[in-house]
N, C-alpha and C. Protein backbone atom coordinates (compact mmCIF):
# COMPACT_ATOMS: atom_id res chain seq x y z
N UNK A 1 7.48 1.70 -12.07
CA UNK A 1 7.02 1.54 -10.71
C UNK A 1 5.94 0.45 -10.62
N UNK A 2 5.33 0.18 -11.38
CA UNK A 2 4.28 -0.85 -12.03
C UNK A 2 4.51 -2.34 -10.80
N UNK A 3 6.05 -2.89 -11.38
CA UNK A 3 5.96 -3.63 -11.06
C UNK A 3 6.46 -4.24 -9.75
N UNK A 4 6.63 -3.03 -8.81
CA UNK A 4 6.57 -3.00 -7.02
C UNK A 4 4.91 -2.69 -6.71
N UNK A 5 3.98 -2.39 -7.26
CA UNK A 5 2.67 -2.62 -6.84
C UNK A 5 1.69 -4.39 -6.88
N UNK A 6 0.76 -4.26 -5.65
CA UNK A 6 0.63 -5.45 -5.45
C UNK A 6 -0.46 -5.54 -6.72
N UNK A 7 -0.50 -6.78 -6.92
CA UNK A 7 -1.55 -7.29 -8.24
C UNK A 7 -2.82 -7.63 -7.56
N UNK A 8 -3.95 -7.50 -8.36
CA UNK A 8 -5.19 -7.87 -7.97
C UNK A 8 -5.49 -9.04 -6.54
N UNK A 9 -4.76 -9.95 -7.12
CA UNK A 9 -4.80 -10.92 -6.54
C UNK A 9 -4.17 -10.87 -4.95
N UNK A 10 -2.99 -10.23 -5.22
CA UNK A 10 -2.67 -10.30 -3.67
C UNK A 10 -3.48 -9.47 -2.72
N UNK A 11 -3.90 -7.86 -3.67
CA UNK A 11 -4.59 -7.43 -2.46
C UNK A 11 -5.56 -8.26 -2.23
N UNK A 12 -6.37 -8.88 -3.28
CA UNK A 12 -7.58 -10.03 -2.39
C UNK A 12 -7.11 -10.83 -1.34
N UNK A 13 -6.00 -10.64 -1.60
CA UNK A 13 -5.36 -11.92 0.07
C UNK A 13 -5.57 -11.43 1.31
N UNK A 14 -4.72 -9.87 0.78
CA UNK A 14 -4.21 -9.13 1.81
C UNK A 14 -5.03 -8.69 2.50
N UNK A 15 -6.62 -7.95 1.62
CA UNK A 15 -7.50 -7.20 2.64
C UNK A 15 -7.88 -7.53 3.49
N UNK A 16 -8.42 -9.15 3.37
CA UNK A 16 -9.09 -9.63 4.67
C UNK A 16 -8.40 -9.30 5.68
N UNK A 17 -7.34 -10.08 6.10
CA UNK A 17 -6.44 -9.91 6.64
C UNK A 17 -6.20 -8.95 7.54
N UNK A 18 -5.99 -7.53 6.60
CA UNK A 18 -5.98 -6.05 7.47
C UNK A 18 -7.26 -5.64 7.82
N UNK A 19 -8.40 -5.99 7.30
CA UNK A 19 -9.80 -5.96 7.96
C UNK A 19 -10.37 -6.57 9.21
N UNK A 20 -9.52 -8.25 9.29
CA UNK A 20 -9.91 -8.93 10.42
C UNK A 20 -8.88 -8.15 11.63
N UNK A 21 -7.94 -7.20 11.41
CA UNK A 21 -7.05 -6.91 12.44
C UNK A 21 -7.64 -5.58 12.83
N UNK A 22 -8.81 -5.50 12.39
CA UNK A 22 -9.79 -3.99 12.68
C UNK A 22 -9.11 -2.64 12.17
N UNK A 23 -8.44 -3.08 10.57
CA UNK A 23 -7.81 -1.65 9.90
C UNK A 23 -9.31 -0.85 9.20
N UNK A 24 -9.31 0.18 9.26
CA UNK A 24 -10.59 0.55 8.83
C UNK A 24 -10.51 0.60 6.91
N UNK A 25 -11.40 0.54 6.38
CA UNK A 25 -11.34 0.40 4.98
C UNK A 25 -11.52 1.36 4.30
N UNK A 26 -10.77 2.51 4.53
CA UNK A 26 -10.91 3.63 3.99
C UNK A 26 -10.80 3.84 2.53
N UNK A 27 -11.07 4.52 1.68
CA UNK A 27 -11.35 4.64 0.54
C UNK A 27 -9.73 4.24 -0.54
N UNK A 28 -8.84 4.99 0.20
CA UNK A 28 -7.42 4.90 -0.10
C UNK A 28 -6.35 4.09 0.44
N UNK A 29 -7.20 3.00 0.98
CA UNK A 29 -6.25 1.82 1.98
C UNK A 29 -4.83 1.27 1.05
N UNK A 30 -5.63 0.46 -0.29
CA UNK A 30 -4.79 0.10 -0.77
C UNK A 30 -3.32 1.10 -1.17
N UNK A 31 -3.64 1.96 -1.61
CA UNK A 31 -2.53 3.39 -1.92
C UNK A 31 -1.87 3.62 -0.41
N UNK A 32 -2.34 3.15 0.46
CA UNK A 32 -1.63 3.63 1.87
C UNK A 32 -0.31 2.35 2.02
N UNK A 33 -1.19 1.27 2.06
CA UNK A 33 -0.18 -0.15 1.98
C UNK A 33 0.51 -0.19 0.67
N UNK A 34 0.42 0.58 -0.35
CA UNK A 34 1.52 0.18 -1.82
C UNK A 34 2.24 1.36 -1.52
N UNK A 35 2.07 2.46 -0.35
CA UNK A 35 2.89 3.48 -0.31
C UNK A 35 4.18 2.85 0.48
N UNK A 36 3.62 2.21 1.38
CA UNK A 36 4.06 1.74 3.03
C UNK A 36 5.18 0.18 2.41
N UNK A 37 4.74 -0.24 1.60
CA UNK A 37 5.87 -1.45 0.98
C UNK A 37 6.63 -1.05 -0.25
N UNK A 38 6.17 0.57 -0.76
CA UNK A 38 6.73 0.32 -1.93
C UNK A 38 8.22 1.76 -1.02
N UNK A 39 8.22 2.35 0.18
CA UNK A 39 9.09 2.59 0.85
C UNK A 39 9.85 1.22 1.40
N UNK A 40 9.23 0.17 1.85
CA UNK A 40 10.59 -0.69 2.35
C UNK A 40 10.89 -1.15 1.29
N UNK A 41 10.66 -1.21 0.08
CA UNK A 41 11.16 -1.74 -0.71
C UNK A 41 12.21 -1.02 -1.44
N UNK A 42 12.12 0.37 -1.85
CA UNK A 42 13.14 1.04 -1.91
C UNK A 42 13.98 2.04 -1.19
N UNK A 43 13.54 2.12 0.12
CA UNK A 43 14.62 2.61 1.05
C UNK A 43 14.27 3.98 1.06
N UNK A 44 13.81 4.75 0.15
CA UNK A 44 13.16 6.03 0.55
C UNK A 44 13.05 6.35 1.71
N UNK A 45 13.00 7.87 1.89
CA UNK A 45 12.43 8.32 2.96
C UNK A 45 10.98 9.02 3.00
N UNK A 46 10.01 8.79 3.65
CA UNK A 46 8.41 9.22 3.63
C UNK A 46 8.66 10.48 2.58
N UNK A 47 9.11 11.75 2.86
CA UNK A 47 9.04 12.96 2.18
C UNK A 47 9.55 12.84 0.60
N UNK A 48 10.16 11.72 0.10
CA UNK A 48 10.62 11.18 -0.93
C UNK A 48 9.43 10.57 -1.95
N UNK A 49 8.60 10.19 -0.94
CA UNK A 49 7.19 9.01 -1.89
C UNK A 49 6.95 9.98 -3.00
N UNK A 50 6.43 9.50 -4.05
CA UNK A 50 5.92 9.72 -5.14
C UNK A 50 4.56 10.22 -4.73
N UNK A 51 3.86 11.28 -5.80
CA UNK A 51 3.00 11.67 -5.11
C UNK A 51 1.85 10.91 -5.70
N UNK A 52 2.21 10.04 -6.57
CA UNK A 52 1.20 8.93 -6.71
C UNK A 52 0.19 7.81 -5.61
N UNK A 53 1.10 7.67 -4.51
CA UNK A 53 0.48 7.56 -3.24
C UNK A 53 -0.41 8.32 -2.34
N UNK A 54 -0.30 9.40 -2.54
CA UNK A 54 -1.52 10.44 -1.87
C UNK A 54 -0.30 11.66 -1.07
N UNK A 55 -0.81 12.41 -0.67
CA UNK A 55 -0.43 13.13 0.27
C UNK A 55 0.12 13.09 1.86
């Protein structure tokens, strides 16, 4: 699963980004967005996620 998670680097891209669009920076942001792409990426359905993403 490793290698559908984003690398250091991109989340440095990415946060600003969802920060300047007033996403709040909650403790578990990143795990919310590697939950949220690593479903479009494999077609899952939400109740399917790994519970490596959170609850």
């Amino acid at each position: 699963m490793s290698r559908l998670l984003l690398n250091a680097e991109l989340w440095s891209n990415l946060l600003p980004i969802l920060l300047h669009n007033n996403l709040y920076n909650k403790q578990d942001l990143r795990m919310t967005v590697e939950g949220i792409l690593y479903r479009m990426r494999t077609g899952c359905s939400w109740r399917d996620l790994s519970k490596a993403f959170g609850s």
